[in-house]
N, C-alpha and C. Protein backbone atom coordinates (compact mmCIF):
# COMPACT_ATOMS: atom_id res chain seq x y z
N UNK A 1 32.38 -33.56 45.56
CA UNK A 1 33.23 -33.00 44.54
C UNK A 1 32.63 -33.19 43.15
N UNK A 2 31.76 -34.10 43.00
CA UNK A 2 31.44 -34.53 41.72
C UNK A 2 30.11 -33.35 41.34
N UNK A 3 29.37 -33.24 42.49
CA UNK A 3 28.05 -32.22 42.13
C UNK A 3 28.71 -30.89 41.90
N UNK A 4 29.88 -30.27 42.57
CA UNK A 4 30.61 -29.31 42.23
C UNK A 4 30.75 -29.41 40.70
N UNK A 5 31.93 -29.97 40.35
CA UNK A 5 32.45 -30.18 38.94
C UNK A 5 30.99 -30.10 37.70
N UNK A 6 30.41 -30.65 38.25
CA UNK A 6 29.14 -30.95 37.80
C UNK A 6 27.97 -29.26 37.31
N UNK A 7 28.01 -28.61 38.21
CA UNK A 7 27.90 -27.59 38.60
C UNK A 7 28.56 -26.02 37.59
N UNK A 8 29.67 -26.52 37.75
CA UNK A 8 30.73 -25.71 37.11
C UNK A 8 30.92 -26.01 35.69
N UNK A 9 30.92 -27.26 35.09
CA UNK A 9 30.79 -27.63 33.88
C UNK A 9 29.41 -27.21 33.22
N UNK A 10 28.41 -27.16 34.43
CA UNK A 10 26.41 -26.73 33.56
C UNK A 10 26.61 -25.22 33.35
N UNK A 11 27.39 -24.88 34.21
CA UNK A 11 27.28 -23.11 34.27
C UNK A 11 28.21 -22.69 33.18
N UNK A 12 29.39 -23.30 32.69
CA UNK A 12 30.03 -23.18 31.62
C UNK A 12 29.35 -23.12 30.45
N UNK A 13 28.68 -24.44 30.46
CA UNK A 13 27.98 -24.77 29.30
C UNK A 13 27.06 -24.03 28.62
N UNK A 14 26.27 -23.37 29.79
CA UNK A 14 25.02 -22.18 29.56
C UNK A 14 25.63 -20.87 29.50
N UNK A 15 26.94 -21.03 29.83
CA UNK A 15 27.20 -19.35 29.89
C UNK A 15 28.03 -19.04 28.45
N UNK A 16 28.62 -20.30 27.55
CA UNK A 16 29.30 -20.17 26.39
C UNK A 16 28.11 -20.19 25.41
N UNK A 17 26.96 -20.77 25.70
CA UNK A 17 25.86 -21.09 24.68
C UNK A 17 25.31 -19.53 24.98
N UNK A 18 25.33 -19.13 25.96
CA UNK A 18 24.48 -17.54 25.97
C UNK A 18 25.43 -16.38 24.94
N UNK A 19 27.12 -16.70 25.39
CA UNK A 19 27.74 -15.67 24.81
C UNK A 19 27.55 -16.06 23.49
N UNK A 20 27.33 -17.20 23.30
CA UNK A 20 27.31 -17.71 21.54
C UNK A 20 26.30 -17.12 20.75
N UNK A 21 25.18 -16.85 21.51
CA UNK A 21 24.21 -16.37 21.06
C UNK A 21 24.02 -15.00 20.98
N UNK A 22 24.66 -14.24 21.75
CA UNK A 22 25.11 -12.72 22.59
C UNK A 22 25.57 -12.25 20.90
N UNK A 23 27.20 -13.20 20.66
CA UNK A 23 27.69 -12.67 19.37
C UNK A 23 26.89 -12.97 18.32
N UNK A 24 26.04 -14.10 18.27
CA UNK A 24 25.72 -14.02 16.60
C UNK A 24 24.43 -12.99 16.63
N UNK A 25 24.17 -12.61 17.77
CA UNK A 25 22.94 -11.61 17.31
C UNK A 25 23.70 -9.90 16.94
N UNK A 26 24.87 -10.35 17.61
CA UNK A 26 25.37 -8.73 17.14
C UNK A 26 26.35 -8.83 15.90
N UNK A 27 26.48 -9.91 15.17
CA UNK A 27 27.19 -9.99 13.85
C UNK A 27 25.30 -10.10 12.77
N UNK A 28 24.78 -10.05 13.34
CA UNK A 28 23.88 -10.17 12.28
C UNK A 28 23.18 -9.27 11.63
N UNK A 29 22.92 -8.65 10.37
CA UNK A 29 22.59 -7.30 10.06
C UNK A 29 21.61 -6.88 10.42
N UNK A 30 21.44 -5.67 11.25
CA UNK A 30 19.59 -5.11 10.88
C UNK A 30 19.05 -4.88 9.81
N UNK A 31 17.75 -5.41 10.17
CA UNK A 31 16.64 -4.99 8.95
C UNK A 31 16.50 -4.16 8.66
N UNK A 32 15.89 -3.60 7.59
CA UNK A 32 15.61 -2.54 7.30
C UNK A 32 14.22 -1.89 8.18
N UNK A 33 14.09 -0.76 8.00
CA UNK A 33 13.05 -0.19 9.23
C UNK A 33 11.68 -0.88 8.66
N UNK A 34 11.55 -0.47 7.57
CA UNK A 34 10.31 -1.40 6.70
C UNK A 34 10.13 -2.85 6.60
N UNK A 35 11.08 -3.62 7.21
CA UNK A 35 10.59 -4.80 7.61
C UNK A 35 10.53 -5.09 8.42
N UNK A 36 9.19 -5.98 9.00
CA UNK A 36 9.03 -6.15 10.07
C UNK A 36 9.91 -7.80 10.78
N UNK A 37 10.19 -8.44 9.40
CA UNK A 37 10.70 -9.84 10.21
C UNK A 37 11.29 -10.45 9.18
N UNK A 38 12.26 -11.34 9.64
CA UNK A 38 13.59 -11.86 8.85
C UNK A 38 12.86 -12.61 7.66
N UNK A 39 13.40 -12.71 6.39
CA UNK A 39 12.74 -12.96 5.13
C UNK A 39 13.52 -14.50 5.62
N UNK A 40 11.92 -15.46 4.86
CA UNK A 40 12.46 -16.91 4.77
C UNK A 40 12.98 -17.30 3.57
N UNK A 41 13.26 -18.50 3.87
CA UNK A 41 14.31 -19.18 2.20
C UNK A 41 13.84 -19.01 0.86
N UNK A 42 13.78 -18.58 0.45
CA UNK A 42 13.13 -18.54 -1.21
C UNK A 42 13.10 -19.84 -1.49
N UNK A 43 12.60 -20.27 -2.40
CA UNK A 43 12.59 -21.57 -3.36
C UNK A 43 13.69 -21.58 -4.63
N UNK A 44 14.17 -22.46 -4.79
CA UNK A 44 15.03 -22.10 -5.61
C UNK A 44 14.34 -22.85 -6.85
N UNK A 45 15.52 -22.74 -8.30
CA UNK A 45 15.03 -23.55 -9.68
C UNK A 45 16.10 -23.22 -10.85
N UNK A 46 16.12 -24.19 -11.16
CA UNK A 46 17.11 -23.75 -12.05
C UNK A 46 16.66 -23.27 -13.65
N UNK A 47 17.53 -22.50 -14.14
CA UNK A 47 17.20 -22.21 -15.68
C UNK A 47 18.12 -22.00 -16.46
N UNK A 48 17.73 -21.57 -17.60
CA UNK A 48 19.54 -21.19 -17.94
C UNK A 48 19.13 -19.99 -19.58
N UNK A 49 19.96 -19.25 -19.70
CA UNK A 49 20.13 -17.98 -19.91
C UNK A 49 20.98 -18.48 -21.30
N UNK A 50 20.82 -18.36 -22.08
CA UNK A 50 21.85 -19.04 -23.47
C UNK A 50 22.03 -20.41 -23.44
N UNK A 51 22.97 -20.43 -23.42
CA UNK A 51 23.54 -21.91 -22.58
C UNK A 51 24.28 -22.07 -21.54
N UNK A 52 23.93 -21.47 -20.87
CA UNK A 52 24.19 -20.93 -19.74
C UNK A 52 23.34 -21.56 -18.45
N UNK A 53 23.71 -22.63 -17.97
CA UNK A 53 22.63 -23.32 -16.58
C UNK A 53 22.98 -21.88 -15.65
N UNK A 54 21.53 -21.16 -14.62
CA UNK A 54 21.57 -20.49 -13.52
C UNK A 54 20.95 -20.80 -12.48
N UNK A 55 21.02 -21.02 -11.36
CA UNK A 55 20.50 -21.27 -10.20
C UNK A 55 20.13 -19.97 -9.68
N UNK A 56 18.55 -20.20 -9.27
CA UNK A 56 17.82 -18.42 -9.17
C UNK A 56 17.34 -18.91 -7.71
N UNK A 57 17.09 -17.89 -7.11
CA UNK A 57 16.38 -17.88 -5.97
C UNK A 57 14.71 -17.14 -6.77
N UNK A 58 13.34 -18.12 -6.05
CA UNK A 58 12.75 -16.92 -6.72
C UNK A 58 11.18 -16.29 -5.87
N UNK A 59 11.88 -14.81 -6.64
CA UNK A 59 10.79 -13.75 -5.45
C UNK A 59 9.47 -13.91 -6.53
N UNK A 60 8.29 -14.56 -5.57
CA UNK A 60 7.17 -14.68 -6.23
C UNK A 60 6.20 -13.64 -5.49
N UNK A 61 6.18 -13.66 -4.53
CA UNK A 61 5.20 -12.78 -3.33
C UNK A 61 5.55 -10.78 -3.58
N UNK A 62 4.80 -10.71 -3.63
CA UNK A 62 5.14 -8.73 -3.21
C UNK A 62 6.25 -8.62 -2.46
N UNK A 63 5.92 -9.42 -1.15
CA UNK A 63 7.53 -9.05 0.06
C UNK A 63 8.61 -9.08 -0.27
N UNK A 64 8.66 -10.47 -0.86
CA UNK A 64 10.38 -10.86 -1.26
C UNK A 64 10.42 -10.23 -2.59
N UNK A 65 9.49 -9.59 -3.51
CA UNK A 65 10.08 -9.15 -4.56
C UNK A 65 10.42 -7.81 -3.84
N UNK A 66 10.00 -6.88 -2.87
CA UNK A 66 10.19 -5.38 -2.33
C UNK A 66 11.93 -6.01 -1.68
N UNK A 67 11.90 -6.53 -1.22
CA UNK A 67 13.36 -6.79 -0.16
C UNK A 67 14.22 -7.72 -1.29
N UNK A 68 14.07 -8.38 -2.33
CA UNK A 68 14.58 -8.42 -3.59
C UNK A 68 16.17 -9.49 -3.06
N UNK A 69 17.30 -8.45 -3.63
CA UNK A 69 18.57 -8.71 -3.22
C UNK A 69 18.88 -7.96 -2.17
N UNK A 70 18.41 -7.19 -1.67
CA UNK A 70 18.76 -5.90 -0.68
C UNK A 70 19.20 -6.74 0.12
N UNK A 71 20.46 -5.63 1.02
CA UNK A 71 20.67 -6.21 2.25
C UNK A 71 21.67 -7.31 2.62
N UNK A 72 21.86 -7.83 1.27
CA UNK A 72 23.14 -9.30 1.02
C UNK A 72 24.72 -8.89 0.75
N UNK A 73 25.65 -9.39 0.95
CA UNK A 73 26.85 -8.96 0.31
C UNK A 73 27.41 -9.38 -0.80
N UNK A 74 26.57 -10.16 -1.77
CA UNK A 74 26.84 -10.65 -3.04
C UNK A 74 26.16 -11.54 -3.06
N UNK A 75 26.30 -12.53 -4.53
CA UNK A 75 25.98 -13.35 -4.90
C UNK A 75 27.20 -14.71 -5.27
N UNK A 76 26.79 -15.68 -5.17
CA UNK A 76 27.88 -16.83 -5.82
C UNK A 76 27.71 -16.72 -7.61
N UNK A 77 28.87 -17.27 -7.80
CA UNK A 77 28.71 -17.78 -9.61
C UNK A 77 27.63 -18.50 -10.25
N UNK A 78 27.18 -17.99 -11.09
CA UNK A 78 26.42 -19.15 -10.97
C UNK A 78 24.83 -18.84 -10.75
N UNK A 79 25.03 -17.82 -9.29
CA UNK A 79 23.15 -17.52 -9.23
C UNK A 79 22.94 -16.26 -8.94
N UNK A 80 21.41 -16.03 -9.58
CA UNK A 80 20.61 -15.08 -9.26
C UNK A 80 19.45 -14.89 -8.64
N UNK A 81 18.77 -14.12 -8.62
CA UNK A 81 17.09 -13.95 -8.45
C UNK A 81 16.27 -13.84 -9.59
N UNK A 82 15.13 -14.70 -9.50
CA UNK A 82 14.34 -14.51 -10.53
C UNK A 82 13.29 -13.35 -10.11
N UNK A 83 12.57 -12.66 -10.73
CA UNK A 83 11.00 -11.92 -9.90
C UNK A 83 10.38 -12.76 -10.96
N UNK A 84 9.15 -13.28 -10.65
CA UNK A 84 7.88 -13.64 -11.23
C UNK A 84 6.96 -12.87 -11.16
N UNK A 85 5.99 -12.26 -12.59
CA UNK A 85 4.79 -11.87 -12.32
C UNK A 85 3.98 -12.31 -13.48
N UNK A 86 2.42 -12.27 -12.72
CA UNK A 86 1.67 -12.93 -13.15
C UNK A 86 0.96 -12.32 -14.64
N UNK A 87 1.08 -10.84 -15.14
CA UNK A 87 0.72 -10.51 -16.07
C UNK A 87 1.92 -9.60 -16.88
N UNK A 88 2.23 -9.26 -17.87
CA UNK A 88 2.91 -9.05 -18.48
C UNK A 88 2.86 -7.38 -17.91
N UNK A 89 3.74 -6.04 -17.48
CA UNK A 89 3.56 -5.11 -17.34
C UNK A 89 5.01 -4.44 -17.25
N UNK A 90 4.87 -3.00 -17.57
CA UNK A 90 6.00 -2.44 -17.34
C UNK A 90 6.87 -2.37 -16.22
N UNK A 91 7.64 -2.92 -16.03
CA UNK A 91 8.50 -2.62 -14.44
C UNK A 91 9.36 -2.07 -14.26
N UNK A 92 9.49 -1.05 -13.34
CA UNK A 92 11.05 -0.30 -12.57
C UNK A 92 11.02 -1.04 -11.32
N UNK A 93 12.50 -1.00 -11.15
CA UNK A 93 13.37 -1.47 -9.89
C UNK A 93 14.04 -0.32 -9.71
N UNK A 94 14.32 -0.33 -7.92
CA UNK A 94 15.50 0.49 -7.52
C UNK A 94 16.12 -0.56 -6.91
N UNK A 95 17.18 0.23 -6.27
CA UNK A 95 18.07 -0.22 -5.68
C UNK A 95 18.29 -0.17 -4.48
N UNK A 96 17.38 0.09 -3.72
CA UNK A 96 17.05 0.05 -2.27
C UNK A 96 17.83 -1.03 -1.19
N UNK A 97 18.69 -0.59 -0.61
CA UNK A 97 18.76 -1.49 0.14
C UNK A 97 20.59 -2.60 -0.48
N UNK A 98 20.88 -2.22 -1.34
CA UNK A 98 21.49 -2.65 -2.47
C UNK A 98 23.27 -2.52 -2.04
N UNK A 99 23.97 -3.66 -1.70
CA UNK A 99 25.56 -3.42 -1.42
C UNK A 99 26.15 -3.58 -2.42
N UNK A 100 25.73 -4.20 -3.69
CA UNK A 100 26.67 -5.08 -4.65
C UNK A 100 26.04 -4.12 -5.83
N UNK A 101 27.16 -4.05 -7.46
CA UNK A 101 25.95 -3.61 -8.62
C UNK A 101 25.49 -4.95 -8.90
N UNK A 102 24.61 -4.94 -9.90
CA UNK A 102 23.69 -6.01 -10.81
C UNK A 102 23.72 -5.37 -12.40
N UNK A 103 23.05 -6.60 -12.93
CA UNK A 103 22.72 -6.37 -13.96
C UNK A 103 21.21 -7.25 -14.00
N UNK A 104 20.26 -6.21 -14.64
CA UNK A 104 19.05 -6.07 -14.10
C UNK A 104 18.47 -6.70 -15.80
N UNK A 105 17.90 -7.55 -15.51
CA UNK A 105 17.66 -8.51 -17.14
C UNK A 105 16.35 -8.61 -17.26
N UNK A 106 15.41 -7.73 -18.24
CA UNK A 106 14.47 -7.82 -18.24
C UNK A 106 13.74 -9.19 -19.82
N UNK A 107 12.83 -9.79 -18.95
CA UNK A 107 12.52 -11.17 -20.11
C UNK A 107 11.04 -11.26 -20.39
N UNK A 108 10.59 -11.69 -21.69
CA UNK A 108 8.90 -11.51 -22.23
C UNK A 108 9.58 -12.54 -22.82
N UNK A 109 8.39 -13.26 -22.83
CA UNK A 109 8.46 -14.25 -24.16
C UNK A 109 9.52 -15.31 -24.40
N UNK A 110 10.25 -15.70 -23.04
CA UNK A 110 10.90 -16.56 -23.39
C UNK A 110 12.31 -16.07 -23.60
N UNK A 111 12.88 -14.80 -23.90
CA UNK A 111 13.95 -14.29 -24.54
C UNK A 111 14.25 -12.95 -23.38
N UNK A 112 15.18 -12.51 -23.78
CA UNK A 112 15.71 -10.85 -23.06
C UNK A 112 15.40 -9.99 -23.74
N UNK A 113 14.78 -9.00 -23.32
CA UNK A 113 14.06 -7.97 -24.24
C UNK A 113 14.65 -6.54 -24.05
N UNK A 114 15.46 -6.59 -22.95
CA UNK A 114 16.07 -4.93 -22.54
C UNK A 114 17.09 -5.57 -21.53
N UNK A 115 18.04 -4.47 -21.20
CA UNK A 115 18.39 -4.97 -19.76
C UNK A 115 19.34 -3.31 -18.79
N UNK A 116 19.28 -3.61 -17.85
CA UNK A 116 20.04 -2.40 -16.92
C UNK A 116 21.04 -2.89 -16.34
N UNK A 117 22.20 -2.56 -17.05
CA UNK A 117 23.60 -3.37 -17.02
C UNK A 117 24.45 -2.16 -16.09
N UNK A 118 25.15 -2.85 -15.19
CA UNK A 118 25.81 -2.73 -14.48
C UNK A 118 25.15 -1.58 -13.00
N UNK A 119 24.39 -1.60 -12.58
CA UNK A 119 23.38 -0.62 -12.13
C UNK A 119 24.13 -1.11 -10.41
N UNK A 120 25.09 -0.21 -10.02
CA UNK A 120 25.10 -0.19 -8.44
C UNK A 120 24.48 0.43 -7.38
N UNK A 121 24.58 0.30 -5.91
CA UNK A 121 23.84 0.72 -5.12
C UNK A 121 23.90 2.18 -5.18
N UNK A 122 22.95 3.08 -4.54
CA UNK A 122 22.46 4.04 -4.02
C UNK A 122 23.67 4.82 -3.40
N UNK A 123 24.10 6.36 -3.31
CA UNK A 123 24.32 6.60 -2.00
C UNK A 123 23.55 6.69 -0.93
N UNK A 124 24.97 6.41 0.14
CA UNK A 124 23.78 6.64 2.02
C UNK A 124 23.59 7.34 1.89
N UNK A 125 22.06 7.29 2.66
CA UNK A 125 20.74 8.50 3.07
C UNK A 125 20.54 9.05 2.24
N UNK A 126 19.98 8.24 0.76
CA UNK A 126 19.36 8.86 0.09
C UNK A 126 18.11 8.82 0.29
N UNK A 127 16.78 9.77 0.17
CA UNK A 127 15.28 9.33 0.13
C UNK A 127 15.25 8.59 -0.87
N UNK A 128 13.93 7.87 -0.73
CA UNK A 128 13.37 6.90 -1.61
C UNK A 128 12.60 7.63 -2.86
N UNK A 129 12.29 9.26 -2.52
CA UNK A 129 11.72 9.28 -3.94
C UNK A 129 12.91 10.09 -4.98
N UNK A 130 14.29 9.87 -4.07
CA UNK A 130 15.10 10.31 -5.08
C UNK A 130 15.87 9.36 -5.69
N UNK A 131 15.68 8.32 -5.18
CA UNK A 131 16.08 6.94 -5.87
C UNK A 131 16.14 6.94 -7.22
N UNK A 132 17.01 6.93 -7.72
CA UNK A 132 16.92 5.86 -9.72
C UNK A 132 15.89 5.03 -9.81
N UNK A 133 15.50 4.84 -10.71
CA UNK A 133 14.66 3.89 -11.30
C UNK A 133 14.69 3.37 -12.55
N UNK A 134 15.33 2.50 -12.90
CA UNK A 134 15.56 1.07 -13.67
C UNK A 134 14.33 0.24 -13.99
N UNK A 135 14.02 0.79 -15.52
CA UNK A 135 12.93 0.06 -16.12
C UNK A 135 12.92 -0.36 -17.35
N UNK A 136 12.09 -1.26 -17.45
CA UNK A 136 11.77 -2.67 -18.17
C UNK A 136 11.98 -1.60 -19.72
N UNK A 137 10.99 -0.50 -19.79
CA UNK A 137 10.91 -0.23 -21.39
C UNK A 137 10.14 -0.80 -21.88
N UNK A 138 9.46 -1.83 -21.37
CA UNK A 138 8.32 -2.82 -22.22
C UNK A 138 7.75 -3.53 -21.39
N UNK A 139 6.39 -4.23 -21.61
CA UNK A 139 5.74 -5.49 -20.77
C UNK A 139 6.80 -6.64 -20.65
N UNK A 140 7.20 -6.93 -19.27
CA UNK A 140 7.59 -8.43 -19.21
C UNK A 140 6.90 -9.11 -18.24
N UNK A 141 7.19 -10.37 -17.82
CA UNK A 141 6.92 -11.12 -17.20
C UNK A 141 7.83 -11.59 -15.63
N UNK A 142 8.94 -11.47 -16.49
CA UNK A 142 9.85 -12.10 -15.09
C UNK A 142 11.55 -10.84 -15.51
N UNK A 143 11.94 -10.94 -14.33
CA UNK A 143 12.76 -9.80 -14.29
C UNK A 143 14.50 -11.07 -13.90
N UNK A 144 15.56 -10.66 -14.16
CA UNK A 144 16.64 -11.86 -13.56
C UNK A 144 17.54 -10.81 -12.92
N UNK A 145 17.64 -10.91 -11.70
CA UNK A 145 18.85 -9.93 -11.31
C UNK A 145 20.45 -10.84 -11.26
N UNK A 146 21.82 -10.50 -11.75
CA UNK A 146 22.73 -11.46 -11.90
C UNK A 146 23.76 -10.32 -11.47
N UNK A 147 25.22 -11.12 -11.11
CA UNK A 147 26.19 -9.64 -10.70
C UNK A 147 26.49 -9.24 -11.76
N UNK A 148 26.95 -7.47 -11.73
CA UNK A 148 27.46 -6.61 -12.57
C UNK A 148 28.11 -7.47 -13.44
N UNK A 149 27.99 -7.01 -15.42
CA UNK A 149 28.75 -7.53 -15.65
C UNK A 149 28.81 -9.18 -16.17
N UNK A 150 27.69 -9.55 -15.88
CA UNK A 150 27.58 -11.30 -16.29
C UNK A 150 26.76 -11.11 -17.57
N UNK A 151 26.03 -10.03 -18.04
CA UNK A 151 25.28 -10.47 -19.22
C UNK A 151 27.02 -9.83 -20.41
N UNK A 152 27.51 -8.61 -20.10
CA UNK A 152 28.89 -8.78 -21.41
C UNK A 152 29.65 -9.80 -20.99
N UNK A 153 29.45 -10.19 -19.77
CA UNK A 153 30.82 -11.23 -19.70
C UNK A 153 30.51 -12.70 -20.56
N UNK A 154 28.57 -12.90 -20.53
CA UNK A 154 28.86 -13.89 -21.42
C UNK A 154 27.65 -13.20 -22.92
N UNK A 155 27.81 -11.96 -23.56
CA UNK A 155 27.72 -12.01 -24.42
C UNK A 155 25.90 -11.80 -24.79
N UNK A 156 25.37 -11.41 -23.33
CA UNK A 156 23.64 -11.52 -24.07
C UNK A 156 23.49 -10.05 -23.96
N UNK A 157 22.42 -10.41 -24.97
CA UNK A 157 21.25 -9.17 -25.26
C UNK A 157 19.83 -9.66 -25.54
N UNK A 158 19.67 -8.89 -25.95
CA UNK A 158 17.98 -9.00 -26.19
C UNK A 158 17.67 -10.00 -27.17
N UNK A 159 17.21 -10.84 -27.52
CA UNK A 159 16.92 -11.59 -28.39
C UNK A 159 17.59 -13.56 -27.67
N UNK A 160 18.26 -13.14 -26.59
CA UNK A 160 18.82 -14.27 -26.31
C UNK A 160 17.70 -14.85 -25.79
N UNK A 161 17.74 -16.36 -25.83
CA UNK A 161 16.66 -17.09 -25.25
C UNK A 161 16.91 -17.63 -23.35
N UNK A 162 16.02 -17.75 -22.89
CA UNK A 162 16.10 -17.72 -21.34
C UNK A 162 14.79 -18.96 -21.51
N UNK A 163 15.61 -20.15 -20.99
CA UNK A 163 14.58 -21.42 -20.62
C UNK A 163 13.96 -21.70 -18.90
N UNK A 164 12.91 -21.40 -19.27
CA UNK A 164 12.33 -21.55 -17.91
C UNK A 164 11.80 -23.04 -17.76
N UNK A 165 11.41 -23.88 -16.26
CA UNK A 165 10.74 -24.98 -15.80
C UNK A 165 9.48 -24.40 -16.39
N UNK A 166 8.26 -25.21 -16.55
CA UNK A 166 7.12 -24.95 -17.01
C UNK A 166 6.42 -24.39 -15.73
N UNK A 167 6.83 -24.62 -14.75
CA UNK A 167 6.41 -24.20 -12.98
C UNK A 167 6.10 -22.54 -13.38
N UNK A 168 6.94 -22.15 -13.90
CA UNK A 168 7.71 -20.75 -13.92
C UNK A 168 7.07 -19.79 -15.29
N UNK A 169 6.21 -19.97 -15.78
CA UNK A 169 6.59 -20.03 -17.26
C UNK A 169 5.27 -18.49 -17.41
């Protein structure tokens, strides 16, 4: 009786751990066709935007800057994405991929130099070369994506200062 019970309790065990796994693969979103494999953790860092402390996730690589925010259902209070690049140049963003709006904060020099405020997603099945495109207007360096709405809610524009770690700079 005991190898029975025994038996019946292993087959339980493997058959709730299979369905467990059954559902979280079908609650989990597909990728986009252009990626080939699940994006890993970003690095995070903190900075802060006025006086304003932000916790950024940040896209340093080509990949994670292409797959960006895409694909997420928001953000918490509090944080964004940084993009890092290594030489100062003009940049457009779309919105590819995009559930939530943003406000798209472009930074040179330490400060905000432009920004694309309140910019929401795409309609479905749009092509990509009919996409919007959201640009800098000038050489920057690092780009801050934050939700719709957080640069009037606290008051920045261009000239505001944005403190970076020297990591970052």
């Amino acid at each position: 009786m005991n190898q029975s019970r025994l038996l019946i309790v292993t087959l339980v065990l493997v058959l709730s751990g299979f369905s467990g796994l059954l559902s979280a693969s079908a609650q989990r979103e597909p990728l986009p066709p252009w990626r080939e494999s699940a994006p890993s953790p970003l690095a995070i860092a903190d900075i802060s935007v006025g006086e304003v402390p932000v916790t950024v996730e940040l896209a340093i690589v080509p990949e994670d800057q292409s797959l960006g925010l895409g694909y997420r259902n928001g953000l918490d209070n509090g944080q964004g994405m940084l993009f890092l690049f290594e030489e100062p140049a003009e940049l457009s963003f779309w919105m590819r991929g995009m559930r939530f709006c943003l406000d798209i904060i472009w930074i040179a020099g330490g400060e905000i130099v432009n920004a694309s405020e309140n910019v929401c997603p795409d309609p479905p099945n749009i092509e990509d070369a009919e996409r919007p495109l959201y640009r800098s207007g000038e050489p920057v360096t690092h780009v801050l994506e934050m939700p719709a709405g957080w640069l009037a809610g606290n008051e920045f524009g261009p000239g505001t200062p944005v403190e970076l770690p020297e990591s970052l700079r």
